[in-house]
C-alpha atoms as a PDB file:
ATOM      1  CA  UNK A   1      18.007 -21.937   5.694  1.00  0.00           C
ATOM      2  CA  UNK A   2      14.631 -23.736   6.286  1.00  0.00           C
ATOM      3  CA  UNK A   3      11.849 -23.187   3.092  1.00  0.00           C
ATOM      4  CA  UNK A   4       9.828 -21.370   6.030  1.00  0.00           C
ATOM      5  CA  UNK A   5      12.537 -18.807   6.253  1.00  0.00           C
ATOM      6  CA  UNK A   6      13.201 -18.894   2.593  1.00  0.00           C
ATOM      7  CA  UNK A   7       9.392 -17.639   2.770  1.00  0.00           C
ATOM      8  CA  UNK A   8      10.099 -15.266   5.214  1.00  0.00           C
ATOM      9  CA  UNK A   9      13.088 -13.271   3.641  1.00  0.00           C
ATOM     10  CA  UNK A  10      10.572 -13.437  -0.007  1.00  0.00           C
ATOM     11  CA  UNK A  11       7.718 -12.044   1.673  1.00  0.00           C
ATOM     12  CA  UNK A  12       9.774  -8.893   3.541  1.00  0.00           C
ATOM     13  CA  UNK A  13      11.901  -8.389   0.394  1.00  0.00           C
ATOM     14  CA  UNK A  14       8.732  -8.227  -1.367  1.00  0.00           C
ATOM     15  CA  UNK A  15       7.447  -5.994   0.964  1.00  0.00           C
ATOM     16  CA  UNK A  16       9.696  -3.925   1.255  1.00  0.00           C
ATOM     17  CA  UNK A  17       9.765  -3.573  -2.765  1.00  0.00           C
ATOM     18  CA  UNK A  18       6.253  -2.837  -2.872  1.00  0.00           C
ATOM     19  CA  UNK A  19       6.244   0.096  -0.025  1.00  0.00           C
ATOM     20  CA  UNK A  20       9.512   1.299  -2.129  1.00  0.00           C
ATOM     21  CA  UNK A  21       6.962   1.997  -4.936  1.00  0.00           C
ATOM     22  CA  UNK A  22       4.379   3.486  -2.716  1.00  0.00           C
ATOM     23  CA  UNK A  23       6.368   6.039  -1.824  1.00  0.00           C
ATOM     24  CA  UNK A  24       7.993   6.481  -5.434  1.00  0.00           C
ATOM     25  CA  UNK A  25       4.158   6.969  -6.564  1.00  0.00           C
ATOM     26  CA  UNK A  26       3.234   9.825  -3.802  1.00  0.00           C
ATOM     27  CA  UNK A  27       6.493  11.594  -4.356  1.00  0.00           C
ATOM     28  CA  UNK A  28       6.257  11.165  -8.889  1.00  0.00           C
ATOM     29  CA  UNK A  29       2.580  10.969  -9.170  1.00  0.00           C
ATOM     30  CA  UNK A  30       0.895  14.526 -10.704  1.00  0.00           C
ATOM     31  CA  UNK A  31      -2.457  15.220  -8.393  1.00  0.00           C
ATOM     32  CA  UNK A  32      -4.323  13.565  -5.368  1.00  0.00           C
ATOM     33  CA  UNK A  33      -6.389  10.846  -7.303  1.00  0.00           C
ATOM     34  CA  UNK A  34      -3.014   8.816  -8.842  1.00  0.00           C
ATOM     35  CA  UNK A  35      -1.182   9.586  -5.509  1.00  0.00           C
ATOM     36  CA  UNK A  36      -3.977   7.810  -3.396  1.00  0.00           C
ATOM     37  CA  UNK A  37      -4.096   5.115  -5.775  1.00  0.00           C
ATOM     38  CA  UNK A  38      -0.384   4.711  -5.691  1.00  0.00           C
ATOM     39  CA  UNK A  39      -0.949   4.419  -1.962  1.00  0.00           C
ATOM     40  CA  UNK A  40      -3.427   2.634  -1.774  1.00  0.00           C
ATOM     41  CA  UNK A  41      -2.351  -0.105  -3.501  1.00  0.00           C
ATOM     42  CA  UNK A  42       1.017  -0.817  -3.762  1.00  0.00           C
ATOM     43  CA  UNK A  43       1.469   0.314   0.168  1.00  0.00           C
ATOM     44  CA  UNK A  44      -1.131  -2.115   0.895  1.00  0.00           C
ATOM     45  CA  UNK A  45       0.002  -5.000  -1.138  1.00  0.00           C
ATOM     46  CA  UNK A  46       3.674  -4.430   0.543  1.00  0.00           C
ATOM     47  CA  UNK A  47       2.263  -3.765   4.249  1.00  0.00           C
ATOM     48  CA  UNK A  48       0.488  -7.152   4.598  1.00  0.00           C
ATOM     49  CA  UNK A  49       3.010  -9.192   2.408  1.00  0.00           C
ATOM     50  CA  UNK A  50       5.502  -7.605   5.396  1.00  0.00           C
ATOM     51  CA  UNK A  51       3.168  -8.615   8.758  1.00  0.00           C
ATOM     52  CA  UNK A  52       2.561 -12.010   6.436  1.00  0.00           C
ATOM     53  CA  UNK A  53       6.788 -12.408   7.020  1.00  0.00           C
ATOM     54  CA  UNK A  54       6.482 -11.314  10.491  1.00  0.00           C
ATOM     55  CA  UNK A  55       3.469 -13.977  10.633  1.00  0.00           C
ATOM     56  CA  UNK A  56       5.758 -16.177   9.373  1.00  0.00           C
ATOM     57  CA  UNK A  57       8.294 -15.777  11.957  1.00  0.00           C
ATOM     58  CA  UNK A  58       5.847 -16.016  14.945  1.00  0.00           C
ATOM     59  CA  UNK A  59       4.852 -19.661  13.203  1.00  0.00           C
ATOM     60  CA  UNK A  60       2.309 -20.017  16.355  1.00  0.00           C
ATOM     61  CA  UNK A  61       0.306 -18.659  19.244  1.00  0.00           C
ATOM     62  CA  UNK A  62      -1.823 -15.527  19.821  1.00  0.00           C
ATOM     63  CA  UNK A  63       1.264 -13.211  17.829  1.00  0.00           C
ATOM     64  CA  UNK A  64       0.136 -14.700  14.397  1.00  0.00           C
ATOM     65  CA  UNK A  65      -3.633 -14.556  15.111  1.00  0.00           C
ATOM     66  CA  UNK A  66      -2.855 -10.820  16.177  1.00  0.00           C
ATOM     67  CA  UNK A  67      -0.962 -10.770  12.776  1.00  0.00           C
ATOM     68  CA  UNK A  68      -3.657 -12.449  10.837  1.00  0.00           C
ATOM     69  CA  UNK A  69      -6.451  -9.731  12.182  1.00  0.00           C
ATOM     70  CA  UNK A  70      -4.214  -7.205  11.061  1.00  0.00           C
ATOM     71  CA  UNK A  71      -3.739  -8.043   7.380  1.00  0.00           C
ATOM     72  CA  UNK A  72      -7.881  -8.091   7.409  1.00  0.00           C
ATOM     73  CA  UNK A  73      -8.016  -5.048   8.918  1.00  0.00           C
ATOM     74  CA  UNK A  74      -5.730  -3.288   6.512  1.00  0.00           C
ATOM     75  CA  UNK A  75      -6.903  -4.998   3.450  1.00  0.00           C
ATOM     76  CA  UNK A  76     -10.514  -2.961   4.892  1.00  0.00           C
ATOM     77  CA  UNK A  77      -9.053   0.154   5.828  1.00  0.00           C
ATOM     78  CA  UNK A  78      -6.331   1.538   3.436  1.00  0.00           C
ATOM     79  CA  UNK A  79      -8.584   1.263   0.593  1.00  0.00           C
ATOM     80  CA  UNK A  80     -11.772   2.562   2.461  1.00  0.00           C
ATOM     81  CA  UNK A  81      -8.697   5.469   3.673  1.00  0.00           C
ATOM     82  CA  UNK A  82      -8.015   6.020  -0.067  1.00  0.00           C
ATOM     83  CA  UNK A  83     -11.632   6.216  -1.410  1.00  0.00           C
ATOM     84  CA  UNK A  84     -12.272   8.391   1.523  1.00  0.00           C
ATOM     85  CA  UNK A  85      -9.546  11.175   0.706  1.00  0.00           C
ATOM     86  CA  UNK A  86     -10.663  10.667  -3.274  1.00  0.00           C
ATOM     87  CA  UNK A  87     -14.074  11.798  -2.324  1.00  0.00           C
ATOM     88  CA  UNK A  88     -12.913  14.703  -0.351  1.00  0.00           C
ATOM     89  CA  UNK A  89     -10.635  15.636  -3.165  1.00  0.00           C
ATOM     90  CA  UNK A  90     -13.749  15.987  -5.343  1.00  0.00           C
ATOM     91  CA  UNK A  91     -16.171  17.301  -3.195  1.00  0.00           C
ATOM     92  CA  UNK A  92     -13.195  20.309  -2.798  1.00  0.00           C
ATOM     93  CA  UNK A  93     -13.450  20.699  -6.079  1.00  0.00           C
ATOM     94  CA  UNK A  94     -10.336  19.487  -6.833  1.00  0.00           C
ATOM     95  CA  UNK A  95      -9.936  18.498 -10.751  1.00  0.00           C
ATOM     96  CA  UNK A  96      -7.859  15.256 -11.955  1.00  0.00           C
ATOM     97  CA  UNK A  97      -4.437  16.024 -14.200  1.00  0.00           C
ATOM     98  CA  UNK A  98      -4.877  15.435 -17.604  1.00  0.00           C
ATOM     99  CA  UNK A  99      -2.713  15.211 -20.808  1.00  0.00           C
ATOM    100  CA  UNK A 100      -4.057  18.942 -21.265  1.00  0.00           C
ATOM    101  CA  UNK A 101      -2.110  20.054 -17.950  1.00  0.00           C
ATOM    102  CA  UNK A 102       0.624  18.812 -19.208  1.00  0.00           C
ATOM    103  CA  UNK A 103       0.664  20.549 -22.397  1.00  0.00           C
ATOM    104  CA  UNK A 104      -0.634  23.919 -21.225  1.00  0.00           C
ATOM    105  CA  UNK A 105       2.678  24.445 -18.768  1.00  0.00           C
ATOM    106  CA  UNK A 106       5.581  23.635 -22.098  1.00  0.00           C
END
């Protein structure tokens, strides 16, 4: 295998890793706040380390420009997304889990 490809495989693994602990976040997380911060940025961070691999692959032409303006546009818009469903949280009223939570259900 080529370092490009060696590049390639790193970059999806890691991907792949880092959407892994998304979704471990949403699913073990306690209320909306840590969940969109989970999301926000570990399923960012392994979404444009994955379209960086498939990048990678292309190597050339219009596909990796079309790649490139998507990593910008979700390193804008998932964390805009999260903020976004934070401040809706709140303005519902919604209240962040604390240590007290925790001890008040035992």
């Amino acid at each position: 295998m080529t370092p490009v490809e060696w590049g390639i495989v790193a970059l999806a693994l890691l991907g792949a890793f880092f959407g892994g602990v998304a979704a471990m976040g949403i699913f073990r997380l306690p209320d909306v706040y840590t969940r969109a911060h989970a999301a926000s940025k570990s399923d960012t961070l392994g979404a444009v380390l994955t379209v960086g691999a498939a990048a990678l692959a292309l190597q050339s032409g219009i596909s990796t420009a079309k790649a490139v303006f998507l990593l910008v546009f979700m390193f804008l818009t998932n964390p805009t997304a999260a903020h976004a469903i934070a401040r809706a949280a709140q303005d519902q009223g919604i209240e962040p889990w604390t240590l007290d939570d925790e001890e008040g259900e035992t």
